[in-house]
N, C-alpha and C. Protein backbone atom coordinates (compact mmCIF):
# COMPACT_ATOMS: atom_id res chain seq x y z
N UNK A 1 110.18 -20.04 109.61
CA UNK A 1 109.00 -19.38 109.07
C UNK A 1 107.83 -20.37 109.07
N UNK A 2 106.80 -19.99 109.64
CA UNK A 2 105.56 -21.03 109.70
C UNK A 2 104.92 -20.43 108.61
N UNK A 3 104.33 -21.93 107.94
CA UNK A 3 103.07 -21.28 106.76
C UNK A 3 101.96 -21.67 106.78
N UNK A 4 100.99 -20.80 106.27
CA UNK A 4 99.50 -21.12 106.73
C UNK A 4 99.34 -22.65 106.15
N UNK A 5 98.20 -23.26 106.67
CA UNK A 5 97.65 -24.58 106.50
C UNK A 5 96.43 -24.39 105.31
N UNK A 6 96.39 -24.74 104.10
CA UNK A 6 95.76 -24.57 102.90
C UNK A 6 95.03 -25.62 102.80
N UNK A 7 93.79 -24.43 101.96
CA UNK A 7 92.56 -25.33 102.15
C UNK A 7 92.38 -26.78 101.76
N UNK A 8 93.16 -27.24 101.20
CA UNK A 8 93.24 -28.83 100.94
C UNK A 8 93.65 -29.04 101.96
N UNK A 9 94.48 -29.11 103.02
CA UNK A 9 94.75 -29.45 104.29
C UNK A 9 93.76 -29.60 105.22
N UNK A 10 93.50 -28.27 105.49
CA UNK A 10 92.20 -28.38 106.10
C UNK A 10 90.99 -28.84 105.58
N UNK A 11 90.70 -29.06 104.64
CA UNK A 11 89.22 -30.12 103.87
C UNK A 11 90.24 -31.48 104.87
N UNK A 12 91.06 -31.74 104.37
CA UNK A 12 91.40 -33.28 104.56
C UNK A 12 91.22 -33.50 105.77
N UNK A 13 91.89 -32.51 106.78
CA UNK A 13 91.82 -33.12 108.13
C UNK A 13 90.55 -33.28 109.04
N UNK A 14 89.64 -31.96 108.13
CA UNK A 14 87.74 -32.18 108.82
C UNK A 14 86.95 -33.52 108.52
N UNK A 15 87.46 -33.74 106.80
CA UNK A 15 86.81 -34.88 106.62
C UNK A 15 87.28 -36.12 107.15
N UNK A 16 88.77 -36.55 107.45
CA UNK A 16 89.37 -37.91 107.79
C UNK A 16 89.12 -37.62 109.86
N UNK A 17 89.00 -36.54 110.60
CA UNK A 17 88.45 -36.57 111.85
C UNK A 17 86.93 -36.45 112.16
N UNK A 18 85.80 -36.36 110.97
CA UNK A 18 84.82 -36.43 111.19
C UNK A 18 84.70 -37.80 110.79
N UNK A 19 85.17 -38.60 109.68
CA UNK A 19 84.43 -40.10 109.23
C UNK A 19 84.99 -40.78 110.81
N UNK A 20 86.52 -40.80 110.91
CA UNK A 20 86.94 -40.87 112.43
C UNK A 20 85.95 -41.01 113.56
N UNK A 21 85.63 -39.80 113.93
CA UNK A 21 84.72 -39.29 115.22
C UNK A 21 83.23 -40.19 114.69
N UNK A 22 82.74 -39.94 113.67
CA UNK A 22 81.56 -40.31 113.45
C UNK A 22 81.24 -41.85 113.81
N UNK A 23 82.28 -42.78 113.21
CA UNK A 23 82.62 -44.06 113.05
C UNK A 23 82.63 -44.51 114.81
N UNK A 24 83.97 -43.83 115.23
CA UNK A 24 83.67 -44.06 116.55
C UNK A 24 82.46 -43.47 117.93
N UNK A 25 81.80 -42.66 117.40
CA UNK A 25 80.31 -42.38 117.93
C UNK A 25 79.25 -43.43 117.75
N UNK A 26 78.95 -44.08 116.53
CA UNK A 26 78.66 -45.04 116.11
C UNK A 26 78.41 -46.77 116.58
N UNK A 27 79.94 -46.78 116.89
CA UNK A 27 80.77 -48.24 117.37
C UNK A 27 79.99 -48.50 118.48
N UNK A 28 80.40 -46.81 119.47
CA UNK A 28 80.53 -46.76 121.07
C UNK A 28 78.39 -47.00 121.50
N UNK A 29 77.81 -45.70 120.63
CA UNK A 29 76.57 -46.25 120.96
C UNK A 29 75.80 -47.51 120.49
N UNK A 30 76.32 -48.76 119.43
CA UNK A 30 76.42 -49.75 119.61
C UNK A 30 76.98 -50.56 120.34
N UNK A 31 77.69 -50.44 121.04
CA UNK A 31 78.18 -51.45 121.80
C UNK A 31 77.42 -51.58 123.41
N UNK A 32 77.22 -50.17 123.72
CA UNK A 32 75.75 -49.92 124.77
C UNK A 32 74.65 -50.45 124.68
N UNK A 33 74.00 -50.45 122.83
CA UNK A 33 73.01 -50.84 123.10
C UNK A 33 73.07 -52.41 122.90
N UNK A 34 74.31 -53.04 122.58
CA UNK A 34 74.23 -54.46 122.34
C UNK A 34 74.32 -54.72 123.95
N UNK A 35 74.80 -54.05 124.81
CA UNK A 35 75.12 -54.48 126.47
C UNK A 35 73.45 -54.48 126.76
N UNK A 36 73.04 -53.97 126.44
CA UNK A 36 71.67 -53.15 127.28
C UNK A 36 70.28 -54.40 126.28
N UNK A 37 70.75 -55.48 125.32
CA UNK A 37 70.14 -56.11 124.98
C UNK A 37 69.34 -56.13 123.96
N UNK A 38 69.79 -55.26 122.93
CA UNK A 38 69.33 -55.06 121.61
C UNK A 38 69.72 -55.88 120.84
N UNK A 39 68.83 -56.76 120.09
CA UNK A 39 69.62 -57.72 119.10
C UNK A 39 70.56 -57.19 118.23
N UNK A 40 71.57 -57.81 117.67
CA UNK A 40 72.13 -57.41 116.44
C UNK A 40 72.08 -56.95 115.62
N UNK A 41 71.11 -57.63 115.01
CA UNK A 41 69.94 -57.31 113.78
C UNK A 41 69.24 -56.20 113.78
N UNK A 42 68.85 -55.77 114.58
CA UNK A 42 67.86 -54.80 114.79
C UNK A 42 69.18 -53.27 114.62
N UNK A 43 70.25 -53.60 115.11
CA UNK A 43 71.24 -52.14 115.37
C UNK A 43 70.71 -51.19 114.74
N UNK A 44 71.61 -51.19 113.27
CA UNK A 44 71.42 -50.31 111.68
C UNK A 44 70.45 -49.65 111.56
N UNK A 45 68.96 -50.56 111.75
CA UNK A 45 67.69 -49.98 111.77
C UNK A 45 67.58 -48.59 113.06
N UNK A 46 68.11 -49.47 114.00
CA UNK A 46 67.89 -48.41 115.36
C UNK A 46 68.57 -47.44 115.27
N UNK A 47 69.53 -47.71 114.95
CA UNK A 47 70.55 -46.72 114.94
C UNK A 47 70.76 -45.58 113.62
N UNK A 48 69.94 -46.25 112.32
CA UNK A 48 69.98 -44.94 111.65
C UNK A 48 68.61 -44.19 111.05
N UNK A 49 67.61 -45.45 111.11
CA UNK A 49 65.66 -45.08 110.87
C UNK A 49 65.91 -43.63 110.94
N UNK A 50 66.42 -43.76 112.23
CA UNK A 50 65.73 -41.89 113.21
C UNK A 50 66.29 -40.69 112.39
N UNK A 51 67.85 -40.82 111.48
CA UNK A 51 68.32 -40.06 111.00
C UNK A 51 67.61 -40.08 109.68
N UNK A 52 67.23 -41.07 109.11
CA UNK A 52 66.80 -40.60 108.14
C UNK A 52 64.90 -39.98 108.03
N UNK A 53 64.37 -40.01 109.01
CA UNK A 53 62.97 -40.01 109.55
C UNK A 53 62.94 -38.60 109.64
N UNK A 54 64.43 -37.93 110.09
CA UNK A 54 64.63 -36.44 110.47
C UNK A 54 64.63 -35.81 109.29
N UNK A 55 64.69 -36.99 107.82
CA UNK A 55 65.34 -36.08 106.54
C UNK A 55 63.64 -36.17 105.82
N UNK A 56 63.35 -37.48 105.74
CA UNK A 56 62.02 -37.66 105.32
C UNK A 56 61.03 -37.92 105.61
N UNK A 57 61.00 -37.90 106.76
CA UNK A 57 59.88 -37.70 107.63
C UNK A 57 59.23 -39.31 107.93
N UNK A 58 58.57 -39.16 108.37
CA UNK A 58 58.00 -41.01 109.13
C UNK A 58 57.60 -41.89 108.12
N UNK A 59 57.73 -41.42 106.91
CA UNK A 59 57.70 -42.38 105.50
C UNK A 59 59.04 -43.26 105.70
N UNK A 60 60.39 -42.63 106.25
CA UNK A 60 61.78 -43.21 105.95
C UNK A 60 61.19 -44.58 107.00
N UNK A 61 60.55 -44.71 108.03
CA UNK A 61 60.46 -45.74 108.58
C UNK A 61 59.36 -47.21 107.81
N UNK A 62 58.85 -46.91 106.87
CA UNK A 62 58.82 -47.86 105.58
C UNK A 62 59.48 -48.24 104.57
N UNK A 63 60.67 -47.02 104.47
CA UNK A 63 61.37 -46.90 103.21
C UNK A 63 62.56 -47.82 103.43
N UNK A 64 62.92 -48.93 102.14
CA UNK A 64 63.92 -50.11 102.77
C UNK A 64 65.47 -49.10 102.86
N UNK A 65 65.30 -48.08 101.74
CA UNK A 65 66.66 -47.37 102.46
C UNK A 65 67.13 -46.48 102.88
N UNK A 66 66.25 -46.39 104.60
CA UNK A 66 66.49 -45.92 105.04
C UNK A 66 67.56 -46.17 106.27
N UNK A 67 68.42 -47.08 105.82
CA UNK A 67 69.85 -47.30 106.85
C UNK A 67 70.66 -46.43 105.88
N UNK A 68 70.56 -46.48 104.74
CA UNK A 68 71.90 -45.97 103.68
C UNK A 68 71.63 -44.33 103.99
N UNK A 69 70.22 -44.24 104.04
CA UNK A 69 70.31 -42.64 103.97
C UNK A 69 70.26 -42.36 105.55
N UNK A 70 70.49 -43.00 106.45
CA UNK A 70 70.57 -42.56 107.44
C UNK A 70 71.97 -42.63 107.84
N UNK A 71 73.09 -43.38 107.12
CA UNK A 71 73.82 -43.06 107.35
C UNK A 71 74.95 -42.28 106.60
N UNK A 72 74.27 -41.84 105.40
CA UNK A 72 74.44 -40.66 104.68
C UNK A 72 74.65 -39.26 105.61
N UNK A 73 73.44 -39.45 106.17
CA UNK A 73 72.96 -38.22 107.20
C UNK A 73 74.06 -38.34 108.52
N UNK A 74 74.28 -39.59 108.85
CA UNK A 74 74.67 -39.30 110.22
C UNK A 74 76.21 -39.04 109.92
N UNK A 75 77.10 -39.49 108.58
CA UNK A 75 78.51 -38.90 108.31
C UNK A 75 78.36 -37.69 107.66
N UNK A 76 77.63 -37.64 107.12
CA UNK A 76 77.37 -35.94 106.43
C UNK A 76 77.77 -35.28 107.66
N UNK A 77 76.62 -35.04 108.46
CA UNK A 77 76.47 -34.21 110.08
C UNK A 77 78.17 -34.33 110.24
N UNK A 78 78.52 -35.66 110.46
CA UNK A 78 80.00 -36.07 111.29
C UNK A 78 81.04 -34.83 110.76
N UNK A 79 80.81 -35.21 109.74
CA UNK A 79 81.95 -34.30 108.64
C UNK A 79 81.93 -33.31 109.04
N UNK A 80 80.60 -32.63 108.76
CA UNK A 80 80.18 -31.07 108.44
C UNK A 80 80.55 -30.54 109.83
N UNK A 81 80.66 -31.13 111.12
CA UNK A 81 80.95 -30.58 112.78
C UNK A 81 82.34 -30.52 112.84
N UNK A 82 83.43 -31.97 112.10
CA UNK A 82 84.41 -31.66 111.79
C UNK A 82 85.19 -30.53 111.18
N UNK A 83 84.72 -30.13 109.73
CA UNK A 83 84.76 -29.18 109.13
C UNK A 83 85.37 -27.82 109.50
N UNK A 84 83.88 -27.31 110.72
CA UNK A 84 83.68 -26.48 111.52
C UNK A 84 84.54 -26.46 112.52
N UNK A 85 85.25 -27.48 113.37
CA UNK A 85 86.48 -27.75 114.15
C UNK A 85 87.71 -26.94 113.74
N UNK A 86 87.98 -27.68 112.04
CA UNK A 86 88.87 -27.32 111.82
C UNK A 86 89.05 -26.30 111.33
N UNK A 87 88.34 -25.40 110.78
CA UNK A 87 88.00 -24.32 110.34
C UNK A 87 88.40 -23.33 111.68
N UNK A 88 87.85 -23.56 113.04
CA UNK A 88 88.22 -23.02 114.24
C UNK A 88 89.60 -23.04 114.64
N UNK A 89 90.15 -24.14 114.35
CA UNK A 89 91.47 -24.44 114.75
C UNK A 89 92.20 -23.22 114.30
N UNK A 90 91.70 -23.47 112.61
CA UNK A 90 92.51 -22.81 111.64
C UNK A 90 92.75 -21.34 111.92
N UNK A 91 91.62 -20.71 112.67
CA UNK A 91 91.59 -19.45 112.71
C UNK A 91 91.75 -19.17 114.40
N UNK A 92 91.71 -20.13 115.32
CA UNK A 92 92.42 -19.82 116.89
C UNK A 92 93.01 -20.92 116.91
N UNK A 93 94.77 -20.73 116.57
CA UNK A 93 95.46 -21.92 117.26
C UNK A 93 95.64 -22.39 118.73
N UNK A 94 95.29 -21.71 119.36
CA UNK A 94 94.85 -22.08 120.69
C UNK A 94 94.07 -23.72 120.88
N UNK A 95 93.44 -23.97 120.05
CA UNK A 95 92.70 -24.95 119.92
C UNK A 95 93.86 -26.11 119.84
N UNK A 96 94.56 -26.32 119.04
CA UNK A 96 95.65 -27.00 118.95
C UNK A 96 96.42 -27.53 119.89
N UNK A 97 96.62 -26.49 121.15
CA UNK A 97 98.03 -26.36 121.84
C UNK A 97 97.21 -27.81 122.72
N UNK A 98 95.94 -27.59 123.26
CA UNK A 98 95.69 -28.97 124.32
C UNK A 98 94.10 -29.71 123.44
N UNK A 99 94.76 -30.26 122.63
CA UNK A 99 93.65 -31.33 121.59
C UNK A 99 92.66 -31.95 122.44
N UNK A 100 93.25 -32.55 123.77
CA UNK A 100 92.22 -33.54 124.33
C UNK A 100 90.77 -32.51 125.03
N UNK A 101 91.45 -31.09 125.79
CA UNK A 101 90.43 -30.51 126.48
C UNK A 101 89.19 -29.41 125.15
N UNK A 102 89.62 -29.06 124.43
CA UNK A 102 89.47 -28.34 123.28
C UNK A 102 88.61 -29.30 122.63
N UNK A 103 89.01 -30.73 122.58
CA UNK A 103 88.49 -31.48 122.17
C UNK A 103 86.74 -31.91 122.81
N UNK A 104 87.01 -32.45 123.69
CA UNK A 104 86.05 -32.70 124.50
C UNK A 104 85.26 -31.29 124.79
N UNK A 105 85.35 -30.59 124.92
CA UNK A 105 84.60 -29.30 125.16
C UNK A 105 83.78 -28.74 123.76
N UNK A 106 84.27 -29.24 122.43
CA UNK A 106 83.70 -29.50 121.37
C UNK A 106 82.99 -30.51 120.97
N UNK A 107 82.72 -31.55 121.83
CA UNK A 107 82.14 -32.56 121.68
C UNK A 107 80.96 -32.32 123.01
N UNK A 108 81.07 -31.78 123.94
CA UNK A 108 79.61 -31.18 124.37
C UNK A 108 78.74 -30.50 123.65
N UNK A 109 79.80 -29.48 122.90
CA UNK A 109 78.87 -28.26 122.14
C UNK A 109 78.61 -28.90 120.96
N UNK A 110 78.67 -29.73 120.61
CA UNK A 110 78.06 -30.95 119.27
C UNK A 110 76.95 -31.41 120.14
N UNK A 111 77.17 -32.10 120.97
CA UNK A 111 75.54 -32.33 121.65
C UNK A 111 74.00 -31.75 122.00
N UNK A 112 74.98 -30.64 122.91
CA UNK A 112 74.07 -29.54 122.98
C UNK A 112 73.10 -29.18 121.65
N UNK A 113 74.29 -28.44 121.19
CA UNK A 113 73.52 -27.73 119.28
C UNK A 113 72.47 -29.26 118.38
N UNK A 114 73.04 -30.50 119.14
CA UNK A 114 72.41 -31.68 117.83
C UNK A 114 70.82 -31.81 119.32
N UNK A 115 70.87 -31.41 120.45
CA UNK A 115 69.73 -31.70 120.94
C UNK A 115 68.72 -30.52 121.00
N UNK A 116 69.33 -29.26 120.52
CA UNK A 116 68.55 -28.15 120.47
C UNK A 116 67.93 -28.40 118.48
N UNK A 117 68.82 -28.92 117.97
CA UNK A 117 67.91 -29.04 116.44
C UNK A 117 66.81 -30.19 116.53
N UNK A 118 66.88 -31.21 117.55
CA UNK A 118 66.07 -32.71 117.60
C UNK A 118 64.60 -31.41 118.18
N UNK A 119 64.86 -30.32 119.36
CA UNK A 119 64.31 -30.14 119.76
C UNK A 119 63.00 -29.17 119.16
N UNK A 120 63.43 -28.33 118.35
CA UNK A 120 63.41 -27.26 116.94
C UNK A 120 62.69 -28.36 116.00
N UNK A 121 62.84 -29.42 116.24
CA UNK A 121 62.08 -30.39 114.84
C UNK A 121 61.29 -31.32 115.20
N UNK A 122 61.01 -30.85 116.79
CA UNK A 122 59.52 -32.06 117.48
C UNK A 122 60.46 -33.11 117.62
N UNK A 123 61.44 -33.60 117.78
CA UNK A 123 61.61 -35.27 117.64
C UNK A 123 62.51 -35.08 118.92
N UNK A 124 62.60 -34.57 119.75
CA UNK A 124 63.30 -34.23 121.19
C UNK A 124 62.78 -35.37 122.21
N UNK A 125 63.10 -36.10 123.00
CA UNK A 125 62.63 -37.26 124.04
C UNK A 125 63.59 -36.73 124.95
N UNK A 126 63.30 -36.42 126.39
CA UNK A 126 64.38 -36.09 127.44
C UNK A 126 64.59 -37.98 127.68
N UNK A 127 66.41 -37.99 127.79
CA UNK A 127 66.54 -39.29 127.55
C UNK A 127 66.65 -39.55 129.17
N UNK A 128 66.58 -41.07 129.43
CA UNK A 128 66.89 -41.57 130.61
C UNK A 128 68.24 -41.61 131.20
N UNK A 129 68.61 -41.49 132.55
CA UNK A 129 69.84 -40.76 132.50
C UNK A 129 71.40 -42.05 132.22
N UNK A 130 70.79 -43.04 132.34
CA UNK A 130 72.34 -43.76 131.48
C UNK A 130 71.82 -43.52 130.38
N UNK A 131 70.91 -43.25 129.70
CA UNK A 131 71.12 -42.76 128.01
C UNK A 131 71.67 -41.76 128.02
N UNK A 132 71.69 -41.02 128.60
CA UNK A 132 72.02 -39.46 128.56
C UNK A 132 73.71 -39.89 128.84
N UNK A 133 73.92 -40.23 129.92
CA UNK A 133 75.32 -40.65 130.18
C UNK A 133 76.16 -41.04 129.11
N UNK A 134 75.74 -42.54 128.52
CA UNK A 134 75.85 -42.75 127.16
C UNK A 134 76.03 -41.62 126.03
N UNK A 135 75.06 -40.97 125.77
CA UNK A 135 75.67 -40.13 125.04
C UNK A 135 76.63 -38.95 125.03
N UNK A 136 76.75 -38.49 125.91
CA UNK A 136 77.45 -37.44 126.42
C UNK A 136 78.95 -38.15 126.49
N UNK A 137 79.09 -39.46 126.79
CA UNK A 137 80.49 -40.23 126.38
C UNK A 137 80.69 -40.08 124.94
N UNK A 138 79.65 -40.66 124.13
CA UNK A 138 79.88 -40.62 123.07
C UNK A 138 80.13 -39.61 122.38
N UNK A 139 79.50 -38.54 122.73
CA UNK A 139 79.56 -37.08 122.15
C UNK A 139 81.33 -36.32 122.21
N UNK A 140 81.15 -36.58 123.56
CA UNK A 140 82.79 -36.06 124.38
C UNK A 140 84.26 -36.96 124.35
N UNK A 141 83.85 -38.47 124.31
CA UNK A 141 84.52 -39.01 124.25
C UNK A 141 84.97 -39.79 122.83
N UNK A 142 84.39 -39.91 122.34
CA UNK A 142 84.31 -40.91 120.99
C UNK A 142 84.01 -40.00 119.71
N UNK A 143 83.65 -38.55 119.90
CA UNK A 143 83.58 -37.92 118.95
C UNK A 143 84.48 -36.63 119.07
N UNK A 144 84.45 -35.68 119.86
CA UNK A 144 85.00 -34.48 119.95
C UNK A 144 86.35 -34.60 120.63
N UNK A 145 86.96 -35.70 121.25
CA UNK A 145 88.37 -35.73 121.59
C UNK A 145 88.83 -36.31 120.01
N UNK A 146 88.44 -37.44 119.26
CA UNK A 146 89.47 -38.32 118.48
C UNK A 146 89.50 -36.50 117.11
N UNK A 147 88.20 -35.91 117.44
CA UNK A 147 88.57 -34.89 115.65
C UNK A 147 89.55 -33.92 116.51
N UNK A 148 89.74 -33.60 117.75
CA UNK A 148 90.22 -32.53 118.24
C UNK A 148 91.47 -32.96 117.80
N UNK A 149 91.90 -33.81 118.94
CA UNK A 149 93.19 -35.11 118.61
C UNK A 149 93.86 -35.19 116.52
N UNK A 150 92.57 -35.40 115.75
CA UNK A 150 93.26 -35.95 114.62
C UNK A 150 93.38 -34.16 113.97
N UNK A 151 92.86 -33.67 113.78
CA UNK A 151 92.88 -32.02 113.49
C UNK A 151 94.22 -31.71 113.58
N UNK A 152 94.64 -31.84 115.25
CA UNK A 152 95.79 -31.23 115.76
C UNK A 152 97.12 -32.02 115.21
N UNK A 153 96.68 -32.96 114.92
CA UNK A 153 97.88 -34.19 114.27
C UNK A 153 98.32 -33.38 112.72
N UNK A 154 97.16 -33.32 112.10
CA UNK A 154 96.91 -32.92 110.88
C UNK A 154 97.75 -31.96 110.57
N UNK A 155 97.53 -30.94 111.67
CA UNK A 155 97.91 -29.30 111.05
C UNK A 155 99.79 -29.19 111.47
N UNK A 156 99.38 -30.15 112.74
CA UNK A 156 101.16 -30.31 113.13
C UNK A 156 101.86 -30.81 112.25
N UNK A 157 101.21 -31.92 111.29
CA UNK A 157 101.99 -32.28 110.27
C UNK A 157 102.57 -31.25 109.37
N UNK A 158 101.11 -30.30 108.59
CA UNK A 158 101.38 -29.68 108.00
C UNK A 158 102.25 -28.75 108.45
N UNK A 159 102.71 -28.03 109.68
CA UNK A 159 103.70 -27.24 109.79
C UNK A 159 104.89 -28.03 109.62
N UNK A 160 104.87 -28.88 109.90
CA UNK A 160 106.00 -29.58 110.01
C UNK A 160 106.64 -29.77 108.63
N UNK A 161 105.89 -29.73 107.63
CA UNK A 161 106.30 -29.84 106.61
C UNK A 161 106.78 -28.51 105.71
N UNK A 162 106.57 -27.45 106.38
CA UNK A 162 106.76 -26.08 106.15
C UNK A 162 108.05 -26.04 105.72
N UNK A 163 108.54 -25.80 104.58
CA UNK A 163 109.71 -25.44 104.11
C UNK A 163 110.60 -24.34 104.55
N UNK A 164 111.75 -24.54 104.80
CA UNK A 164 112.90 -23.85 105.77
C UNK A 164 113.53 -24.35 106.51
């Protein structure tokens, strides 16, 4: 007898494959831009100003914390796409049966939808195409395979634990 996967299950597995995915989205477009010659120092700023600039507008780029709230914003988002994963899973197990392609095909449509809101809020730049490359790894690779991947881990557990 299989039993459904309850909502504490599923909270757990959106939130521990979005900090996941997010973390490693993160890493991966740091480590590009440390190749590509961005100081060190500078990362945090680069990498989260913009998220929080999106929340408070071009004040956050004076404001000293705007790394904390930018990266408030950028695991919030992480989570909240997770969430939505698993929430999908939950209701087409289909999603489950092949994690990596399901995966990655959810990690385009995270891109897509996050460049149509940049676009919806003026702050859209058509990127250069190893940026673009870059992200679309990151998106597909470093974000929407590891939540597809940890989701599917998650819920397999939980059947697995199904009494009978």
């Amino acid at each position: 007898m299989e039993r459904t996967i309850t909502l504490r299950e599923y909270v757990t597995a959106g939130l521990v494959a979005g900090i996941a995915g997010g973390a490693l989205l993160v890493a991966f477009l740091s480590a590009v831009q440390l190749a590509h010659g961005l100081p060190p120092s500078q990362l945090a700023a680069n990498n989260f100003t913009f998220l929080a600039a999106m929340v408070l507008g071009d004040a956050a780029y004076l404001n000293p914390a705007a790394v904390p709230i930018g990266i408030a914003v950028h695991f919030g988002v992480a989570v909240a796409w997770a969430l939505g994963y698993a929430y999908a899973a939950r209701s087409q197990p289909p999603l489950l049966a092949r994690p990596w392609v399901s995966g990655a095909a959810f990690g385009l449509v995270v891109y897509i939808f996050m460049q149509i809101i940049l676009l919806y809020a003026g702050l859209y730049h058509r990127p250069m195409p190893d940026v673009l490359g870059a992200q679309l790894v990151a998106y597909i690779v470093f974000y929407g395979m590891p939540v597809g991947l940890i989701v599917a881990r998650a819920f397999r557990r939980c059947a697995a634990s199904a009494p009978g």
